[in-house]
C-alpha atoms as a PDB file:
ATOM      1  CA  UNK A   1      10.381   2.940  -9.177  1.00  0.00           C
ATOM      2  CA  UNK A   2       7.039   1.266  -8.702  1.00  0.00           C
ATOM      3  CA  UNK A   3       7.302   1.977  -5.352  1.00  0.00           C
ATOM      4  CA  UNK A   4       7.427   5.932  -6.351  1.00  0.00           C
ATOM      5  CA  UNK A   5       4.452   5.674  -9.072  1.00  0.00           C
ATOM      6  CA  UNK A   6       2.127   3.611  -6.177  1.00  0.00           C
ATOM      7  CA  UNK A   7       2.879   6.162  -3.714  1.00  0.00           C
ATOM      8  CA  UNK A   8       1.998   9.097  -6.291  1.00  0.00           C
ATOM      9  CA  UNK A   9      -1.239   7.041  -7.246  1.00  0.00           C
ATOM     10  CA  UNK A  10      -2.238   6.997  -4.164  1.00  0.00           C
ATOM     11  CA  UNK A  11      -1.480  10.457  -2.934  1.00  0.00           C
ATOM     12  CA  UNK A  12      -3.311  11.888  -6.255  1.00  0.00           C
ATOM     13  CA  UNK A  13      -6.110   9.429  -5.676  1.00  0.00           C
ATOM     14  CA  UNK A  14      -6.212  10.697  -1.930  1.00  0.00           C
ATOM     15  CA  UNK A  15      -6.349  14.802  -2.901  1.00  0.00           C
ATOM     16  CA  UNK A  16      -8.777  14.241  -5.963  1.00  0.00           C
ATOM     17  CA  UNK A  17     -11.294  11.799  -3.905  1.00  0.00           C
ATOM     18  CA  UNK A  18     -11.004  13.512  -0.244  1.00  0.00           C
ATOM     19  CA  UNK A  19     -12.487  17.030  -1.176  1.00  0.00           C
ATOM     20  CA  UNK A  20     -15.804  15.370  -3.106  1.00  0.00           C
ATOM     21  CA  UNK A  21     -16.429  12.675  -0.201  1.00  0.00           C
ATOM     22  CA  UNK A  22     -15.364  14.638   2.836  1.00  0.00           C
ATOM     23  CA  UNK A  23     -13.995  11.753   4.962  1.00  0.00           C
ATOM     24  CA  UNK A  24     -10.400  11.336   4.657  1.00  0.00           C
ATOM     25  CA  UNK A  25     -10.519   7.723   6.041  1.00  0.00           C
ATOM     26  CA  UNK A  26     -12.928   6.653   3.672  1.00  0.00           C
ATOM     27  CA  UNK A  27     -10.831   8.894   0.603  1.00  0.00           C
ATOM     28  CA  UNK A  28      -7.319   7.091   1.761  1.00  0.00           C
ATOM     29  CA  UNK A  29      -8.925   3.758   1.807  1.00  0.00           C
ATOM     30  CA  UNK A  30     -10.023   4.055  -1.705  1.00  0.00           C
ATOM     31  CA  UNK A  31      -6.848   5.595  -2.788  1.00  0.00           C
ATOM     32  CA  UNK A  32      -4.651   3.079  -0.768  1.00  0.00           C
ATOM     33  CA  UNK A  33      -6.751   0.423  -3.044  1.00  0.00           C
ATOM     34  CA  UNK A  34      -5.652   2.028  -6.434  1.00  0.00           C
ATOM     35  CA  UNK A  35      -2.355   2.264  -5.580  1.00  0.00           C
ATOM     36  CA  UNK A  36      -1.711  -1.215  -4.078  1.00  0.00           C
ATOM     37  CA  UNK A  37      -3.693  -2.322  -7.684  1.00  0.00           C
ATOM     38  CA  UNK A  38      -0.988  -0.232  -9.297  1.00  0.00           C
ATOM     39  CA  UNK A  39       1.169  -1.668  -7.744  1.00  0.00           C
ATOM     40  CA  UNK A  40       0.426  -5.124  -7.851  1.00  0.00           C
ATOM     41  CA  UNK A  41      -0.319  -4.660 -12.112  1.00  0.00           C
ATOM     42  CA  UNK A  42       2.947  -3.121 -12.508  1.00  0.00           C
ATOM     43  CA  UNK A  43       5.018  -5.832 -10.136  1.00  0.00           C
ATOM     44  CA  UNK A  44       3.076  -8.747 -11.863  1.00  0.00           C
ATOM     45  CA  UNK A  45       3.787  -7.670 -15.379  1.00  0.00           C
ATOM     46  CA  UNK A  46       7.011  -5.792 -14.998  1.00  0.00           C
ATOM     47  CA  UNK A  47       8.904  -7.470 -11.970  1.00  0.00           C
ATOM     48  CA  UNK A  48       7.810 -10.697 -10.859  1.00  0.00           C
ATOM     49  CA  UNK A  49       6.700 -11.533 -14.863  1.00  0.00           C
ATOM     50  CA  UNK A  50       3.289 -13.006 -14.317  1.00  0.00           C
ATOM     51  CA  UNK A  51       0.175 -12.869 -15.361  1.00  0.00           C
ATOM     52  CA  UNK A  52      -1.806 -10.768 -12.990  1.00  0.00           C
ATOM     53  CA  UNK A  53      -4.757 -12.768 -11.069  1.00  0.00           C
ATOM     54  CA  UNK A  54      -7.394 -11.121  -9.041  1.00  0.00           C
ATOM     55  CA  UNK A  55      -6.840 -13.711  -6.687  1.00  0.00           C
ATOM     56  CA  UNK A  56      -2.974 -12.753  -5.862  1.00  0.00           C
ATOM     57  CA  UNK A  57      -4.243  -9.094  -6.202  1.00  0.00           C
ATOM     58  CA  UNK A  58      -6.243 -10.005  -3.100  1.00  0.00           C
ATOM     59  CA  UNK A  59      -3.401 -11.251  -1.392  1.00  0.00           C
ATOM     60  CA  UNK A  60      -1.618  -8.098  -2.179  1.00  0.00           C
ATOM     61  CA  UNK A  61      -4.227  -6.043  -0.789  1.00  0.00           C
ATOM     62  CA  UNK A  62      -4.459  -7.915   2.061  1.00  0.00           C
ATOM     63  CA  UNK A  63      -0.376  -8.412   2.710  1.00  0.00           C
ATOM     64  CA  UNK A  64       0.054  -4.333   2.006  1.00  0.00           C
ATOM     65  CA  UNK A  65      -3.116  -3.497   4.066  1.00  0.00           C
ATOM     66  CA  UNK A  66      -1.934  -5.395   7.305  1.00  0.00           C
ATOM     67  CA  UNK A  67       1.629  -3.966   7.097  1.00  0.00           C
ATOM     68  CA  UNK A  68      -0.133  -0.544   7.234  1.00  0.00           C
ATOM     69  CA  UNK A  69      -2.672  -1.268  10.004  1.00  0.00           C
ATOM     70  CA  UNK A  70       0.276  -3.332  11.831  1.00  0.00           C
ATOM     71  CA  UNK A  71       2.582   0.014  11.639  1.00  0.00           C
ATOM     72  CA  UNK A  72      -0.345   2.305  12.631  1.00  0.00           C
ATOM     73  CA  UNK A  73      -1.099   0.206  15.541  1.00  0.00           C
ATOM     74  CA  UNK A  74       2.453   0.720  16.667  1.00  0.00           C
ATOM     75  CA  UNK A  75       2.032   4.566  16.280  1.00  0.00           C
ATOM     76  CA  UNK A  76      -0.418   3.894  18.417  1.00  0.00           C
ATOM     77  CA  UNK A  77       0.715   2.005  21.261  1.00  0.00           C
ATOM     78  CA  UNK A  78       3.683   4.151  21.530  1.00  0.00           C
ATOM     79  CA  UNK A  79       1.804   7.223  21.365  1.00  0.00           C
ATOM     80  CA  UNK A  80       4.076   8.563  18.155  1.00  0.00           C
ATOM     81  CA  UNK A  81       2.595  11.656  16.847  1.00  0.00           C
ATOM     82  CA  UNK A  82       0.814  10.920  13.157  1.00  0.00           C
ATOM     83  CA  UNK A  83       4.135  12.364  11.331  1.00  0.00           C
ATOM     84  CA  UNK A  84       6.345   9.998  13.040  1.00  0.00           C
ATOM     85  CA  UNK A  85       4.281   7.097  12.369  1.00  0.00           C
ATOM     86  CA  UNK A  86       4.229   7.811   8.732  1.00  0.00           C
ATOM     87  CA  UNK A  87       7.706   8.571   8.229  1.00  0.00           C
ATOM     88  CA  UNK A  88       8.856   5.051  10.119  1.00  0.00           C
ATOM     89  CA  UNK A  89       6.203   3.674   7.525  1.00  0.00           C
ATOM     90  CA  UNK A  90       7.669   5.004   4.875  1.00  0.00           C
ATOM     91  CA  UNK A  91      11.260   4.105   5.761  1.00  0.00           C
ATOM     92  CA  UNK A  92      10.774   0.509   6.543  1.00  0.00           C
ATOM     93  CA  UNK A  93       7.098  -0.547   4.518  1.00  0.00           C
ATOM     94  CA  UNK A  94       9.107  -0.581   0.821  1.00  0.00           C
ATOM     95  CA  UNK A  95      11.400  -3.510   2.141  1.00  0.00           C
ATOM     96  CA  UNK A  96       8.908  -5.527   4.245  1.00  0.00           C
ATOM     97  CA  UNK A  97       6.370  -5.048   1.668  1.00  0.00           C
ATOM     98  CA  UNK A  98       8.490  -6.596  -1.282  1.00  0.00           C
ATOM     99  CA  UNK A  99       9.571  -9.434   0.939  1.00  0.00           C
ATOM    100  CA  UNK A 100       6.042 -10.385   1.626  1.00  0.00           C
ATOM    101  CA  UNK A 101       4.626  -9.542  -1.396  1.00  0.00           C
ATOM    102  CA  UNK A 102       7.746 -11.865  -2.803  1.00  0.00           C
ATOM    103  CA  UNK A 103       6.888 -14.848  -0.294  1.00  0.00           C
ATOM    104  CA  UNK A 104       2.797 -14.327  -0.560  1.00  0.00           C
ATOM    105  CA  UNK A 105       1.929 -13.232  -3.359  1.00  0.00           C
ATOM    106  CA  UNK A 106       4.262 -14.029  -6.122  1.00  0.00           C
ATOM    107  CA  UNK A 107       5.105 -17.356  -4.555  1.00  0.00           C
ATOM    108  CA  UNK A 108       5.631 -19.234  -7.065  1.00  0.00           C
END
Protein backbone atom coordinates (compact mmCIF):
# COMPACT_ATOMS: atom_id res chain seq x y z
CA UNK A 1 0.00 0.00 0.00
CA UNK A 2 2.82 2.44 0.54
CA UNK A 3 4.25 1.24 -2.34
CA UNK A 4 0.90 2.47 -4.33
CA UNK A 5 0.68 6.02 -2.43
CA UNK A 6 4.80 6.62 -3.28
CA UNK A 7 4.24 5.74 -6.75
CA UNK A 8 1.06 8.16 -6.98
CA UNK A 9 3.23 10.90 -5.14
CA UNK A 10 5.53 10.74 -7.41
CA UNK A 11 3.61 10.51 -10.62
CA UNK A 12 1.40 13.66 -9.35
CA UNK A 13 4.59 15.37 -8.30
CA UNK A 14 6.02 14.51 -11.88
CA UNK A 15 2.71 16.01 -14.02
CA UNK A 16 2.26 19.11 -11.61
CA UNK A 17 6.21 20.06 -11.62
CA UNK A 18 7.13 18.98 -15.42
CA UNK A 19 4.79 21.54 -17.28
CA UNK A 20 6.15 24.78 -15.01
CA UNK A 21 9.99 23.67 -15.30
CA UNK A 22 10.04 22.16 -18.76
CA UNK A 23 12.71 19.47 -18.20
CA UNK A 24 11.31 16.21 -17.41
CA UNK A 25 14.65 14.93 -15.93
CA UNK A 26 14.96 17.65 -13.68
CA UNK A 27 10.71 17.37 -12.84
CA UNK A 28 11.16 13.34 -12.15
CA UNK A 29 14.13 13.93 -10.02
CA UNK A 30 12.27 16.20 -7.78
CA UNK A 31 9.24 14.08 -7.80
CA UNK A 32 11.25 10.77 -7.36
CA UNK A 33 12.57 12.77 -4.06
CA UNK A 34 8.97 13.34 -2.63
CA UNK A 35 7.95 10.13 -3.14
CA UNK A 36 10.95 8.15 -1.78
CA UNK A 37 10.36 10.89 1.42
CA UNK A 38 6.84 9.53 1.36
CA UNK A 39 7.85 6.68 1.40
CA UNK A 40 10.44 6.51 3.80
CA UNK A 41 7.87 8.76 6.49
CA UNK A 42 5.22 6.33 5.98
CA UNK A 43 7.63 2.96 6.30
CA UNK A 44 9.38 4.56 9.40
CA UNK A 45 6.24 5.39 11.25
CA UNK A 46 3.84 2.82 9.94
CA UNK A 47 6.02 -0.35 9.06
CA UNK A 48 9.34 -0.56 10.39
CA UNK A 49 7.96 1.60 13.77
CA UNK A 50 10.71 4.13 14.11
CA UNK A 51 11.29 7.34 14.53
CA UNK A 52 12.12 8.85 11.21
CA UNK A 53 15.87 10.36 10.97
CA UNK A 54 17.07 12.47 8.16
CA UNK A 55 20.02 10.51 8.29
CA UNK A 56 18.25 6.97 7.34
CA UNK A 57 16.09 9.17 4.97
CA UNK A 58 19.41 9.69 3.20
CA UNK A 59 20.10 6.21 3.05
CA UNK A 60 16.74 5.67 1.59
CA UNK A 61 17.27 8.08 -1.03
CA UNK A 62 20.35 6.84 -1.82
CA UNK A 63 19.38 2.80 -1.62
CA UNK A 64 16.00 3.68 -3.89
CA UNK A 65 18.00 6.06 -6.20
CA UNK A 66 20.74 3.40 -7.14
CA UNK A 67 18.16 0.61 -7.69
CA UNK A 68 16.65 3.03 -10.28
CA UNK A 69 19.87 4.19 -11.98
CA UNK A 70 21.14 0.38 -11.65
CA UNK A 71 17.79 -0.79 -13.63
CA UNK A 72 18.05 2.10 -16.15
CA UNK A 73 21.55 1.25 -16.87
CA UNK A 74 20.39 -2.22 -17.75
CA UNK A 75 17.72 -0.73 -20.15
CA UNK A 76 20.49 0.59 -21.42
CA UNK A 77 23.01 -1.89 -22.09
CA UNK A 78 20.47 -4.12 -23.52
CA UNK A 79 19.07 -1.58 -25.66
CA UNK A 80 15.27 -2.20 -24.09
CA UNK A 81 13.00 0.37 -25.39
CA UNK A 82 12.02 3.05 -22.36
CA UNK A 83 8.55 1.04 -21.77
CA UNK A 84 10.27 -2.15 -21.20
CA UNK A 85 12.70 -0.78 -18.89
CA UNK A 86 10.05 0.69 -16.76
CA UNK A 87 7.77 -2.10 -16.64
CA UNK A 88 10.82 -4.67 -15.49
CA UNK A 89 11.31 -1.74 -12.89
CA UNK A 90 8.19 -1.82 -11.77
CA UNK A 91 7.84 -5.60 -11.51
CA UNK A 92 10.96 -6.34 -9.64
CA UNK A 93 11.99 -2.59 -7.74
CA UNK A 94 8.95 -3.16 -4.89
CA UNK A 95 10.78 -6.42 -3.65
CA UNK A 96 14.46 -5.40 -3.98
CA UNK A 97 13.64 -2.10 -2.65
CA UNK A 98 12.03 -3.40 0.71
CA UNK A 99 14.85 -5.86 1.15
CA UNK A 100 17.38 -3.14 1.03
CA UNK A 101 15.58 -0.62 2.51
CA UNK A 102 15.01 -3.55 5.38
CA UNK A 103 18.91 -4.38 5.55
CA UNK A 104 20.10 -0.46 5.06
CA UNK A 105 18.04 1.56 6.25
CA UNK A 106 15.94 0.19 8.98
CA UNK A 107 18.79 -1.95 10.21
CA UNK A 108 18.34 -2.05 13.35
Amino acid sequence: LIGVLNTLVHFILFISIVDTINSQALANGLAFIGGVLCSYVLNAIFTFKEKPTIFALFKMIATSGSLSVIFGGIGDYLCLTPIVTFLIYVIFNPVLNFYLTKKIVFNK
